[in-house]
Protein backbone atom coordinates (compact mmCIF):
# COMPACT_ATOMS: atom_id res chain seq x y z
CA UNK A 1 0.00 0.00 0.00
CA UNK A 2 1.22 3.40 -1.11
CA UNK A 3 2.34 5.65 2.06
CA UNK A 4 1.27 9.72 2.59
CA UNK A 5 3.97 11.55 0.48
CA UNK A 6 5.19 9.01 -2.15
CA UNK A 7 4.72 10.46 -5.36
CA UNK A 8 3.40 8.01 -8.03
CA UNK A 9 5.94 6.85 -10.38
CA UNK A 10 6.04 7.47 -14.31
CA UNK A 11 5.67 3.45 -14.22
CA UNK A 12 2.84 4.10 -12.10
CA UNK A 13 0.99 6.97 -13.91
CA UNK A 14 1.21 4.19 -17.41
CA UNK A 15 -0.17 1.74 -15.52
CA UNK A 16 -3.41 4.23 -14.58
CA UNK A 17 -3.70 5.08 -17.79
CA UNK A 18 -4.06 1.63 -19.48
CA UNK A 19 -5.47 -0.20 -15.95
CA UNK A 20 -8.86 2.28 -16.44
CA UNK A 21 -9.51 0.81 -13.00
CA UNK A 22 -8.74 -2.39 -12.77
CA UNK A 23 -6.17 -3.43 -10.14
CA UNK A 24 -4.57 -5.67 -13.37
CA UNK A 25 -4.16 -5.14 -16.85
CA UNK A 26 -4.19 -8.05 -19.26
CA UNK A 27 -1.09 -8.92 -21.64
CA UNK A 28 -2.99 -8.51 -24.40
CA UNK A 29 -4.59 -5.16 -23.44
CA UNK A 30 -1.18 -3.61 -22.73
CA UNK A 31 0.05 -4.79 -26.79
CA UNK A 32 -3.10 -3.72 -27.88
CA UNK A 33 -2.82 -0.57 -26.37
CA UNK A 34 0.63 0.31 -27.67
CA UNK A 35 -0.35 -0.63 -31.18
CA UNK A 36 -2.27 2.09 -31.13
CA UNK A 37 0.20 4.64 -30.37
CA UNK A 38 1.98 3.19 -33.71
CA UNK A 39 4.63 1.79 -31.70
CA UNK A 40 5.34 -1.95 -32.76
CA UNK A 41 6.10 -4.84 -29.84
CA UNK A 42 9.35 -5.78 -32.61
CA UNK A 43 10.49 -2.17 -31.80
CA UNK A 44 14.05 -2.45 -31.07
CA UNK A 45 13.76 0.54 -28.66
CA UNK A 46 11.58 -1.56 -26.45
CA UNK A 47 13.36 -4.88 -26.68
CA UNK A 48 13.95 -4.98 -22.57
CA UNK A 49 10.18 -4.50 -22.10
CA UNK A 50 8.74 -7.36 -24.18
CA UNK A 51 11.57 -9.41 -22.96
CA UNK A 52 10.49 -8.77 -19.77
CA UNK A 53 7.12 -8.89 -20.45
CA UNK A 54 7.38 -12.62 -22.09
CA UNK A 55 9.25 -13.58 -18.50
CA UNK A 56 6.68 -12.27 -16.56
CA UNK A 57 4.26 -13.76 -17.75
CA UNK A 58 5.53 -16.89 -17.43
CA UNK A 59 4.57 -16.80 -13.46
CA UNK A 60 1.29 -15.58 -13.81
CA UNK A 61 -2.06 -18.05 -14.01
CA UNK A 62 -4.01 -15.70 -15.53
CA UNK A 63 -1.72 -13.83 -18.20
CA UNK A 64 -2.52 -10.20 -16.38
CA UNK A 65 -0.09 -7.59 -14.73
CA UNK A 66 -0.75 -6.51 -11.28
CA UNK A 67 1.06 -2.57 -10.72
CA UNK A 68 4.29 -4.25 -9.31
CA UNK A 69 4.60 -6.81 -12.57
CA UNK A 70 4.04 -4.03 -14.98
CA UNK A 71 6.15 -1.73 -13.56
CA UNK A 72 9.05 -4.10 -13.70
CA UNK A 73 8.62 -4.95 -16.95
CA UNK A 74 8.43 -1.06 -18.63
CA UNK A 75 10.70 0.67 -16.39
CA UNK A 76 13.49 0.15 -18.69
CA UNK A 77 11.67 1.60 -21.30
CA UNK A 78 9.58 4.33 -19.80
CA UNK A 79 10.58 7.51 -21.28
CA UNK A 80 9.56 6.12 -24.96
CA UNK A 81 6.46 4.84 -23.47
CA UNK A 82 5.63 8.11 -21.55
CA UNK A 83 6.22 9.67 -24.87
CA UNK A 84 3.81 7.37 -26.42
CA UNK A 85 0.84 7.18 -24.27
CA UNK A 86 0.84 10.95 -23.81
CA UNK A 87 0.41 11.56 -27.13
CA UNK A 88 3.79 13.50 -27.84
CA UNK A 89 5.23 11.64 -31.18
CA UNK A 90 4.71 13.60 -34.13
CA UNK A 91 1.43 12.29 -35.28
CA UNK A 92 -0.84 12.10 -31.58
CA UNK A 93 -3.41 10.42 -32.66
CA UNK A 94 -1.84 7.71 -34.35
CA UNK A 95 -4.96 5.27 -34.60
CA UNK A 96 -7.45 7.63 -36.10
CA UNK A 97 -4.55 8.83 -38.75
CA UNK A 98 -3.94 4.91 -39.72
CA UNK A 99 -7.47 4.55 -40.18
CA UNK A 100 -7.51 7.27 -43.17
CA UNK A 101 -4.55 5.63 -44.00
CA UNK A 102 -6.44 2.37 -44.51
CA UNK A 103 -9.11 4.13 -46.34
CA UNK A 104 -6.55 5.65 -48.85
CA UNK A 105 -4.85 1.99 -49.60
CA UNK A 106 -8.40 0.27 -49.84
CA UNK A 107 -9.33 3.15 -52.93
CA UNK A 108 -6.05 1.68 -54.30
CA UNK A 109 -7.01 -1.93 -54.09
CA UNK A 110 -10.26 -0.79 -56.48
CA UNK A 111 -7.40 0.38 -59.40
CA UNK A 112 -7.07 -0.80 -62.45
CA UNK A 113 -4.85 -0.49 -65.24
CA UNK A 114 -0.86 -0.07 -66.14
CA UNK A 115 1.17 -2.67 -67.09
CA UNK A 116 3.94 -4.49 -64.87
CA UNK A 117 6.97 -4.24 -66.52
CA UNK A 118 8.32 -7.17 -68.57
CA UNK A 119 11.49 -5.36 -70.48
CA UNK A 120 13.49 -7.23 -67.28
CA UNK A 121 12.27 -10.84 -66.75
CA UNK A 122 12.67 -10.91 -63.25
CA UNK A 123 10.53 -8.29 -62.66
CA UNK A 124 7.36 -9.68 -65.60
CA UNK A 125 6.85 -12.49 -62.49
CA UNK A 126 4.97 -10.17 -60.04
CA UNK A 127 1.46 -10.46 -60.34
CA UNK A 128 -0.66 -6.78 -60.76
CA UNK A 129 -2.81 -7.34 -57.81
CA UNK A 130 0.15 -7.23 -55.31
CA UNK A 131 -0.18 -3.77 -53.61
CA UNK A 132 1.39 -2.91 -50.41
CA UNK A 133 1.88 0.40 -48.37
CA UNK A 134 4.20 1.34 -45.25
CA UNK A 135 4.64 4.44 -43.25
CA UNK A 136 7.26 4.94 -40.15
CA UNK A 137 7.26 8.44 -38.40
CA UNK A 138 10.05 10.30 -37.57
CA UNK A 139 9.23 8.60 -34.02
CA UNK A 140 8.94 5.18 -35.28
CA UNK A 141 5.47 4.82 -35.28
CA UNK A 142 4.67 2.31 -37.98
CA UNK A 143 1.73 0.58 -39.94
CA UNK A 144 1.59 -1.76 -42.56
CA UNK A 145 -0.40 -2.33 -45.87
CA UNK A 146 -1.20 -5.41 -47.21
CA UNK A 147 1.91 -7.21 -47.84
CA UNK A 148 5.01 -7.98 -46.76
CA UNK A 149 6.59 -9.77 -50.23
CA UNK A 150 10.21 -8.57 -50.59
CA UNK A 151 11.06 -6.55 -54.33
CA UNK A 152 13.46 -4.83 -55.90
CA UNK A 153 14.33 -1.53 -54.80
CA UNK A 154 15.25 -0.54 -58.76
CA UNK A 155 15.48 3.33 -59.36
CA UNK A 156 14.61 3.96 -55.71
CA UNK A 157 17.79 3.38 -54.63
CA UNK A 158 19.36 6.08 -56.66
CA UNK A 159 19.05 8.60 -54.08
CA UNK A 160 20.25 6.44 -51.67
CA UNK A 161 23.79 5.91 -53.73
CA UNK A 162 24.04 9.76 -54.26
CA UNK A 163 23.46 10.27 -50.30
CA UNK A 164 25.97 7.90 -49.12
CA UNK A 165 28.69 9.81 -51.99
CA UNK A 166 27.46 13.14 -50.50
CA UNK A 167 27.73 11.50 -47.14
CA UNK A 168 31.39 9.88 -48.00
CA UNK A 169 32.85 12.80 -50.18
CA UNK A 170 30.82 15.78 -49.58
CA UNK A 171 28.48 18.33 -52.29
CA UNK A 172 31.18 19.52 -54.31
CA UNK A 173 33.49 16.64 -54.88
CA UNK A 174 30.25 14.84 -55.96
CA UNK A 175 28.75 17.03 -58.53
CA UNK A 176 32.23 17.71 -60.01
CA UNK A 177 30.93 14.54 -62.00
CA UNK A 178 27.37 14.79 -61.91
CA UNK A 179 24.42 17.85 -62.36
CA UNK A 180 21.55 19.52 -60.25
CA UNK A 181 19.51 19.62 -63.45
CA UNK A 182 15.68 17.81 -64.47
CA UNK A 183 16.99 16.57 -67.50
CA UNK A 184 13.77 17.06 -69.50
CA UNK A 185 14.49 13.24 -71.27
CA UNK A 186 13.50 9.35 -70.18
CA UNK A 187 16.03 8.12 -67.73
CA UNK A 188 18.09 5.87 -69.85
CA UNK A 189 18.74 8.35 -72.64
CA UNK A 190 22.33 8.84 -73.78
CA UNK A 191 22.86 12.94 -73.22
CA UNK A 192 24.69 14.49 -70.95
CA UNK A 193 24.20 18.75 -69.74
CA UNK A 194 26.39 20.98 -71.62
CA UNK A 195 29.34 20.74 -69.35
CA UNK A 196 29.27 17.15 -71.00
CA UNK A 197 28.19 15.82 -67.05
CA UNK A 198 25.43 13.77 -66.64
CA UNK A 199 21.86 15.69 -65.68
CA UNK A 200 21.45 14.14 -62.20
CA UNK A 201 21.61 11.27 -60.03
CA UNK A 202 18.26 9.89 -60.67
CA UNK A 203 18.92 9.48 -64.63
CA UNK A 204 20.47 6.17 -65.42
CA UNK A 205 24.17 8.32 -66.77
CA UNK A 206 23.96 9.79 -63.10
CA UNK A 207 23.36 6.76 -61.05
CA UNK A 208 26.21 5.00 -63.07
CA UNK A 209 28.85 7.87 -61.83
CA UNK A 210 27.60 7.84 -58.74
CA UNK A 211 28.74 4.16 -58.33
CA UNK A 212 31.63 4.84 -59.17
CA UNK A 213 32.00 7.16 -56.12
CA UNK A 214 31.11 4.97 -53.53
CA UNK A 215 33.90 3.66 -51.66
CA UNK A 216 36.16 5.06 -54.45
CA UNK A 217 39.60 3.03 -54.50
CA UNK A 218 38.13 0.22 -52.93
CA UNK A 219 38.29 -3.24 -54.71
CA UNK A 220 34.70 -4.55 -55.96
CA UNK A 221 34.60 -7.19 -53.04
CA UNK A 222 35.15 -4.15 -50.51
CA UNK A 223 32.37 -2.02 -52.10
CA UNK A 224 30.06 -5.11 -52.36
CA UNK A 225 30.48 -5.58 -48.64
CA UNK A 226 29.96 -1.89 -47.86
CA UNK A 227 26.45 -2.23 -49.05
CA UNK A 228 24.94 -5.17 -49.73
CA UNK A 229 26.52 -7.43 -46.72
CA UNK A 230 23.38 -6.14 -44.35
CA UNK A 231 26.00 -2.48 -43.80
CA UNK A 232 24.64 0.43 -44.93
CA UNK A 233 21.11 -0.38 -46.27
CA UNK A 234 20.51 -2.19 -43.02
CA UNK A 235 21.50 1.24 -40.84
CA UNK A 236 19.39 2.61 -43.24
CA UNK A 237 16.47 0.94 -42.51
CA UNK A 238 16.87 0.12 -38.93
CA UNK A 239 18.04 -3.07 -39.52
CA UNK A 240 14.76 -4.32 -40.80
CA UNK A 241 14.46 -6.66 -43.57
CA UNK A 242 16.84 -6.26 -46.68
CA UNK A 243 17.96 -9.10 -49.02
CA UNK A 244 19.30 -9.67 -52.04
CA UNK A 245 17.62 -10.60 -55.39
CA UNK A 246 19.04 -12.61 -58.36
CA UNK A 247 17.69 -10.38 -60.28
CA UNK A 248 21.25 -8.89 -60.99
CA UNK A 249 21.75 -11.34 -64.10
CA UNK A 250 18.59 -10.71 -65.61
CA UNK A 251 19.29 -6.88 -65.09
CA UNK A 252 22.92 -7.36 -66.58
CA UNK A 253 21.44 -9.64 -69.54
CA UNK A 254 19.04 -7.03 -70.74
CA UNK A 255 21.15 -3.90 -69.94
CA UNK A 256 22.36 -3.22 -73.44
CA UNK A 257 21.34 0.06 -73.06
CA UNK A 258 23.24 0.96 -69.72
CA UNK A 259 26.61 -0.66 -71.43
CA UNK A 260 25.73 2.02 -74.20
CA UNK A 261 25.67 4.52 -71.74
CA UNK A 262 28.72 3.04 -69.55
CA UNK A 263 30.61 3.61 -72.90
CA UNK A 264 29.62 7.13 -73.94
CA UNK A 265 30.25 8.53 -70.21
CA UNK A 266 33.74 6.39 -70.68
CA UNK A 267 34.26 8.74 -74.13
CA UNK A 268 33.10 11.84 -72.26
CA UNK A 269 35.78 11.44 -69.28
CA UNK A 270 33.09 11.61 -66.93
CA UNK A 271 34.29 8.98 -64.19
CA UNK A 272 36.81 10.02 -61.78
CA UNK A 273 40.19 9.32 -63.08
CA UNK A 274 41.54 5.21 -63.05
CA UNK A 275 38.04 3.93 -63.00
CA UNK A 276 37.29 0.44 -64.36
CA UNK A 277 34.16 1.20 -66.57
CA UNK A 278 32.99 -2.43 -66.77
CA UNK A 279 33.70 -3.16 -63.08
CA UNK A 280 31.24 -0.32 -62.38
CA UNK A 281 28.94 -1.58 -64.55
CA UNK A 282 28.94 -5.23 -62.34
CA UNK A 283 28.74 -3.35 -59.70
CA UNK A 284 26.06 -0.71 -60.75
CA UNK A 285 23.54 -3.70 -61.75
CA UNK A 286 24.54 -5.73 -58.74
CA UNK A 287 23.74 -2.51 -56.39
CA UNK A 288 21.84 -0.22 -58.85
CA UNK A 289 20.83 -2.03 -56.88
CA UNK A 290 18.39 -3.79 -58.83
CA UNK A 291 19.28 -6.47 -56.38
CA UNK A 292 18.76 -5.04 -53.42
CA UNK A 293 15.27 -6.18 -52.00
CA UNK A 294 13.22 -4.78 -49.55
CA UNK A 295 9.31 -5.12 -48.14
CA UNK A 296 7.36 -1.79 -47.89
CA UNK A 297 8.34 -2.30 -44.22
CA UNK A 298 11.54 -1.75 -44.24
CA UNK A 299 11.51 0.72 -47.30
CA UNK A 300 9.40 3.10 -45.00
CA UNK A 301 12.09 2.95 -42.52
CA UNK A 302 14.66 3.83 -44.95
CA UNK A 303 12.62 6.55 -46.25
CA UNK A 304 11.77 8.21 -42.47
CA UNK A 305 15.58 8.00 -41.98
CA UNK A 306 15.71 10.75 -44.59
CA UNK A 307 12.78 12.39 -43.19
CA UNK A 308 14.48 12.66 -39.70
CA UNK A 309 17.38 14.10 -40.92
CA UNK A 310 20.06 11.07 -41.28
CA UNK A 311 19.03 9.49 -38.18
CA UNK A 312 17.27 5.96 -37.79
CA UNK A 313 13.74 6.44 -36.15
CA UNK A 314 14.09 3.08 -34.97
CA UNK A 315 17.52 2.79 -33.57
CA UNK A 316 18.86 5.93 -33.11
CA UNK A 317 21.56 6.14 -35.13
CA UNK A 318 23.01 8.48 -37.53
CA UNK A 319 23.69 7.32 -40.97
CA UNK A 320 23.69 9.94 -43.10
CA UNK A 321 24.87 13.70 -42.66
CA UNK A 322 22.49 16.65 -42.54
CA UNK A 323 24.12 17.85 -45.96
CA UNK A 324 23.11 14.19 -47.87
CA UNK A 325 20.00 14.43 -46.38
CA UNK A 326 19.16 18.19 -47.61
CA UNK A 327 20.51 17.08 -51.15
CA UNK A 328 19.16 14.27 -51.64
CA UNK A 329 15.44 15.54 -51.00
CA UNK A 330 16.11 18.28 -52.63
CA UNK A 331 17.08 16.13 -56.21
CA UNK A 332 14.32 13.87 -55.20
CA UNK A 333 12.04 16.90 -55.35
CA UNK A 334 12.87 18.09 -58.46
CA UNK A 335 13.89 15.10 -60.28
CA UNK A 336 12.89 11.51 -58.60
CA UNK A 337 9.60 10.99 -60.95
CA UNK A 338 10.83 10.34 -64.04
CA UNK A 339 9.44 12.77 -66.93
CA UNK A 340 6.43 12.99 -64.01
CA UNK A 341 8.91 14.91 -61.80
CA UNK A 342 7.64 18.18 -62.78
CA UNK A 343 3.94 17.34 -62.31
CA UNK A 344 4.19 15.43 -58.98
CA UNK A 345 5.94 18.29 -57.19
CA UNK A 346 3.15 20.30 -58.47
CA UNK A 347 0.48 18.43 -57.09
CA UNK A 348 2.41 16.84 -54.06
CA UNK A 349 5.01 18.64 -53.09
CA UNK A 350 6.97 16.24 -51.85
CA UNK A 351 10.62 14.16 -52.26
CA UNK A 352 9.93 11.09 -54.27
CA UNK A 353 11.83 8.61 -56.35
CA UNK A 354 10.10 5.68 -58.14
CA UNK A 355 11.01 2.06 -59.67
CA UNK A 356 10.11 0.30 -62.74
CA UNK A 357 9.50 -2.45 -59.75
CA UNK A 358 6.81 -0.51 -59.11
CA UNK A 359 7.82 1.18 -56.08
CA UNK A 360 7.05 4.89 -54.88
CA UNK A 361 9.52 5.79 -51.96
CA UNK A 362 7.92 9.17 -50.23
CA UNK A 363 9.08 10.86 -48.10
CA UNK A 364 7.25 13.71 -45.62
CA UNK A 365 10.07 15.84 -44.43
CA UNK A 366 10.54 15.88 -39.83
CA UNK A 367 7.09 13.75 -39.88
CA UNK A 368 7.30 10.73 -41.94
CA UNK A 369 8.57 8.27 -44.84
CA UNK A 370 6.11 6.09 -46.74
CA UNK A 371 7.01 3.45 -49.41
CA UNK A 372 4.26 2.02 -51.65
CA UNK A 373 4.50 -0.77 -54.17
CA UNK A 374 2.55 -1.71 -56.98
CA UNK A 375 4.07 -3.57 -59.88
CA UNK A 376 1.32 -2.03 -62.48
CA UNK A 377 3.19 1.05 -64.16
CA UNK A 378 1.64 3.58 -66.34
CA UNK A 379 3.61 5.10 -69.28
CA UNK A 380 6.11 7.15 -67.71
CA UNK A 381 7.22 4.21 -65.69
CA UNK A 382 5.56 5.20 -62.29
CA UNK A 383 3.21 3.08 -60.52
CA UNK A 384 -0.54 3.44 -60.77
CA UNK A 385 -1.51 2.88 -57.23
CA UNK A 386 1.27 4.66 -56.08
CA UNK A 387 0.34 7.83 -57.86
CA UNK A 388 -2.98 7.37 -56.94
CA UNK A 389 -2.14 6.98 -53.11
CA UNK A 390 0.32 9.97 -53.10
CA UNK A 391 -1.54 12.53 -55.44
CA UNK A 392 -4.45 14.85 -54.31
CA UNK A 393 -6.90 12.34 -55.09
CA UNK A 394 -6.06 10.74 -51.97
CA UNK A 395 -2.91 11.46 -49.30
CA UNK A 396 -2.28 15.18 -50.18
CA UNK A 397 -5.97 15.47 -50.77
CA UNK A 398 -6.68 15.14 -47.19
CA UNK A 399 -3.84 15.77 -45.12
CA UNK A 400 -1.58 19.38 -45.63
CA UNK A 401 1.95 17.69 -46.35
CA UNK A 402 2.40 19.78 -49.63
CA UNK A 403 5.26 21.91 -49.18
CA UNK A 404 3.29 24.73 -49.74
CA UNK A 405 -0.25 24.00 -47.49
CA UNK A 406 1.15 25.99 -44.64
CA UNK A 407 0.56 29.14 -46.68
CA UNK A 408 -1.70 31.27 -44.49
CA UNK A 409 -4.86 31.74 -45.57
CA UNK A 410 -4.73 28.37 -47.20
CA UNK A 411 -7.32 26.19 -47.56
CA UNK A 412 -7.34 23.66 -44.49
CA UNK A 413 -6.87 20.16 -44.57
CA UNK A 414 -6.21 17.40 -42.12
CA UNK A 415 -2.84 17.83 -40.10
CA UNK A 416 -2.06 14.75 -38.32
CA UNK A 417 0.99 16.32 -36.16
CA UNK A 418 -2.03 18.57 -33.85
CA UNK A 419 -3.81 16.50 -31.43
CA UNK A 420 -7.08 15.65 -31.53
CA UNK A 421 -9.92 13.55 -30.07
CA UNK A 422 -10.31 12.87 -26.47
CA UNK A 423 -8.07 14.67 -23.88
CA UNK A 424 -9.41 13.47 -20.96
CA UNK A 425 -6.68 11.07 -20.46
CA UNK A 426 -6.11 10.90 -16.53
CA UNK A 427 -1.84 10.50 -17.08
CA UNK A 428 -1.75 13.47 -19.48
CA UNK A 429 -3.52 15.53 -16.55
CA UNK A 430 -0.94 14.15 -13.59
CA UNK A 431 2.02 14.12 -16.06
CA UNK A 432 1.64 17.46 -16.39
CA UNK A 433 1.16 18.46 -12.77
CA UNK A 434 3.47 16.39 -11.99
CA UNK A 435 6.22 17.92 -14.08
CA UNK A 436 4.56 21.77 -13.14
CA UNK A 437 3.54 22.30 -16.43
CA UNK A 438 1.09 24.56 -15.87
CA UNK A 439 0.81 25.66 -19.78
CA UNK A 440 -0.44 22.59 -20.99
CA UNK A 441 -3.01 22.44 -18.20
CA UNK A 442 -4.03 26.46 -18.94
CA UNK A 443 -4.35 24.77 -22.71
CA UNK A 444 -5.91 21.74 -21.90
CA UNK A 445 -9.84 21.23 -21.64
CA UNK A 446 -8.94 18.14 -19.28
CA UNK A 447 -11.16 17.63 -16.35
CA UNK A 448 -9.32 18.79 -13.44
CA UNK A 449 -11.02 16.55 -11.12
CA UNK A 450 -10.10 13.69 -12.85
CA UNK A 451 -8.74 10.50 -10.50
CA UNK A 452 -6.39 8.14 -10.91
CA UNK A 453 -6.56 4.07 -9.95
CA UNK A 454 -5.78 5.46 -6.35
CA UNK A 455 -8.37 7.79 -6.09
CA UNK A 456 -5.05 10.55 -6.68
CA UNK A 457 -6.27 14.24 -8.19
CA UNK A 458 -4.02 16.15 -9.79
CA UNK A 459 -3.62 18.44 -6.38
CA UNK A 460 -2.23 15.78 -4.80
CA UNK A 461 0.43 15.65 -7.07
CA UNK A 462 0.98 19.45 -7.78
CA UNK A 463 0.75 19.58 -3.46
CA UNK A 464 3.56 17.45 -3.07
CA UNK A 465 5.94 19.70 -5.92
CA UNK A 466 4.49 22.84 -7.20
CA UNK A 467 2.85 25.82 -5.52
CA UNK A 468 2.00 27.62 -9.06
CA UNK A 469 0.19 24.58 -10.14
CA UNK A 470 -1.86 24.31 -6.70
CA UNK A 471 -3.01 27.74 -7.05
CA UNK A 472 -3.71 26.94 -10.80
CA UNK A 473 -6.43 24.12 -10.01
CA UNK A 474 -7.64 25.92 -7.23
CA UNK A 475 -8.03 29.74 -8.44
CA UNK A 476 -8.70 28.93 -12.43
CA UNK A 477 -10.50 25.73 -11.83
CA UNK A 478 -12.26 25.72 -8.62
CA UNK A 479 -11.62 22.39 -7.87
CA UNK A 480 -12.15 20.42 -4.60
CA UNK A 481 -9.47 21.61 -2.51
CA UNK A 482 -9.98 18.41 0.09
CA UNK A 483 -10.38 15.44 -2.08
CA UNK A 484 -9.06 12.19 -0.54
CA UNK A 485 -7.25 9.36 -2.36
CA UNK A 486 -7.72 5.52 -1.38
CA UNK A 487 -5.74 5.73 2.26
CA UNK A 488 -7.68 8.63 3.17
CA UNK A 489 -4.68 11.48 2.07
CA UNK A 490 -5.83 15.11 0.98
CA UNK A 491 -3.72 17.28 -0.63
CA UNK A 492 -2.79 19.01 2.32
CA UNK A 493 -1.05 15.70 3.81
CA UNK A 494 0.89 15.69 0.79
CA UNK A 495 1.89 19.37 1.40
CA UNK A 496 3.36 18.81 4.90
CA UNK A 497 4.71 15.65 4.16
CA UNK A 498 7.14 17.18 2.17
CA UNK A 499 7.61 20.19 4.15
CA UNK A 500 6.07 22.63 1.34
CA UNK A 501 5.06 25.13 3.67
CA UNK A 502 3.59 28.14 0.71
CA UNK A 503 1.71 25.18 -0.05
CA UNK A 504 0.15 24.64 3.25
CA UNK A 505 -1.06 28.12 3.62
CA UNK A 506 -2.43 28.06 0.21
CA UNK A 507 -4.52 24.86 1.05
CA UNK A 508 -5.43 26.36 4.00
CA UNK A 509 -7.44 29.07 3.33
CA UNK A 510 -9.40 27.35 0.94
CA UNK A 511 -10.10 24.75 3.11
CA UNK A 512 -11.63 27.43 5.27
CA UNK A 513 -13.28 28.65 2.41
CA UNK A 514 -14.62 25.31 1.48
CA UNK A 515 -15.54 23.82 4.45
């Protein structure tokens, strides 16, 4: 039994939150719960709780967490938690946002059209009906489309390659080689800019110099190892899944065209000085990385890494500098569409790049990166259900991630970063005067009066800690100035307890007052 004077604990003010009375909370019901925060029980950020969790259980009959249980097994993790249940990740309300989401990806189901791309045969074997999307915040929250079959990352890994040159050589060593430039032409054409460079990274002639920058001096074996052997693209995307396709010698067999254009940027002196042409060639179609596979999982982890600014939401760590990451959106802006580029930053406003596999890899700049997939393409190469999902007929349509929707005086639209719904939530209320925050409780249409499992207001809290809060509830909200928790404790117990004598006389006079 809790004594007079000892504060609940973070652990604590969860477990009041989720318990909604109950002295236990089921297994289930605690999973359930964080699922809807976006937060995923594979999280590697919360790998101590649900190892915990899985021991714990293992000594309880009836699969449920008394306060003590559940408090051992999330203390390890309860900042992140905190973070969660509060509602402060970037997108609050996480479940009502995934259920537009859903509503977006089940218009794409009803698509028709486009033709899966058959010019390289591993890719003719995908059937049209596959159709998956993926979205990871900036604070890891995640859901999932429809599918989880691994493809080839294609043309979506071109920005990729240019961000880990920018990232290994810097801005201006790179694009002594390669442009800044839409190149106004399909992405496998042989022209170069009039500095004889090629346009861009996300053209074919682009994405072949840009191999040869990675790890430059390194033999094939080292370079090979750099990326595909689970290095890079794995920090990339948070160590989530990433294989590697066969689909290298079918891209190598039907790559006439890319040997053309291996050749002419040979003639042109466009590769850094003692480069092996062919070699780059192996390498570019093992790592153009046709072969690189991904799920829309892991893609949308790869793609929120760019939206946070080089660092993995879901681990932490930085793997790209804040100068590859401004680049490479800033290319993928202008250029990552194919001959669409102009047109989608029109109507989105957004970094994209896209695949003949028929992936779309979005990303939503310090809130989110989504990947879709679709093998269907249209004509320019793009997928159907991709466009679809990402145009204003549907994403942009109803939420204001255009570049330019925060215009004043623009027309509104959903923003999924502003809480909304129900704030009634009894830990957001004793978080906060808990902490003193007596801002978000001016702000807040809470109920004051609210209790926790204990029978705890937030006066009892803000009595034990914070005199500005105390006079908050009491002078702005008029509430009860003498409720008592479960062992009988007002406020004012609290107050002398811990020797907060300003406190005391506060309490006092409105217990006259009251009484």
């Amino acid at each position: 039994r809790r004594k007079a004077g000892i504060l609940p604990s973070l652990e604590d003010l969860l477990f009041y939150t989720i318990a909604e009375g109950q002295e236990k909370i089921p297994a289930h019901k605690f999973t359930t719960a964080l699922k809807s925060t976006g937060l995923r029980t594979g999280d590697p950020r919360l790998k101590e709780c649900m190892e915990m969790l899985k021991v714990t259980l293992k000594t309880t009959s009836d699969g449920a967490l008394d306060r003590h249980l559940f408090k051992r097994c999330v203390q390890s993790n309860i900042v992140l938690l905190t973070q969660a249940f509060r509602k402060k990740f970037v997108v609050p309300d996480f479940q009502s946002f995934s259920t537009h989401i859903n509503d977006i990806y089940d218009n794409g189901k009803k698509l028709s059209g486009g033709q899966v791309a058959d010019y390289i045969p591993q890719l003719a074997r995908f059937s049209p009906d596959l159709w998956g999307v993926a979205l990871c915040t900036v604070d890891g929250q995640h859901t999932v489309g429809d599918t989880k079959v691994p493809f080839c990352l294609q043309s979506c890994v071109k920005p990729l390659k240019y961000a880990i040159a920018v990232h290994d050589h810097g801005t201006e060593y790179v694009h002594r080689f390669i442009g800044k430039e839409p190149s106004g032409l399909r992405f496998n054409k042989l022209f170069l800019n009039e500095d004889d460079k090629p346009h861009n990274p996300m053209v074919n002639a682009g994405a072949i110099v840009c191999t040869s920058l990675i790890k430059q001096g390194a033999s094939n074996a080292e370079k090979f190892d750099y990326l595909q052997v689970m290095n890079f693209m794995n920090k990339l995307a948070g160590n989530e899944y990433v294989g590697f396709s066969n689909a290298f010698q079918s891209e190598r067999e039907s790559g006439d065209r890319n040997f053309a254009i291996g050749y002419y940027l040979k003639e042109k002196k466009c590769f850094p000085e003692g480069t092996d042409m062919t070699s780059i060639l192996d390498f570019y179609f093992q790592l153009q990385l046709c072969s690189i596979e991904v799920t829309c999982e892991s893609a949308s982890v790869m793609a929120a890494t760019l939206a946070n600014g080089g660092f993995c939401p879901i681990t932490g760590e930085r793997v790209l500098s804040p100068e590859a990451v401004r680049n490479t959106l800033s290319l993928m802006h202008s250029c990552g569409m194919y001959d669409f580029s102009g047109q989608f930053a029109f109507h989105v406003g957004l970094p994209a790049k896209s695949g003949v596999a028929g992936g779309i890899l979005l990303v939503v700049p310090n809130v989110m990166g989504i990947m879709c997939w679709s093998p269907p393409l249209d004509k320019l190469g793009n997928s159907v259900r991709g466009i679809q999902f990402c145009t204003l007929q549907d994403l942009v349509s109803l939420c204001n991630f255009h570049n330019y929707d925060n215009l004043r005086h623009f027309a509104k639209k959903l923003d999924p970063r502003r809480e909304g719904g129900d704030q009634r939530s009894v830990i957001n209320l004793l978080f906060a005067a808990y902490t003193g925050d007596v801002s978000a409780l001016r702000l807040s249409s809470m109920d004051m009066e609210q209790r926790d499992y204990d029978s705890r207001t937030a006066l009892h809290v803000a009595a034990a800690e914070h005199a500005e809060v105390v006079r908050f509830l009491l002078e702005a909200c008029k509430v009860n100035p003498v409720p008592k928790d479960r062992w009988g404790n007002t406020p004012m117990d609290e107050a002398v307890h811990f020797g907060h004598h300003d406190v005391v006389t506060i309490l006092r006079d409105y217990h006259t007052q009251y009484s």
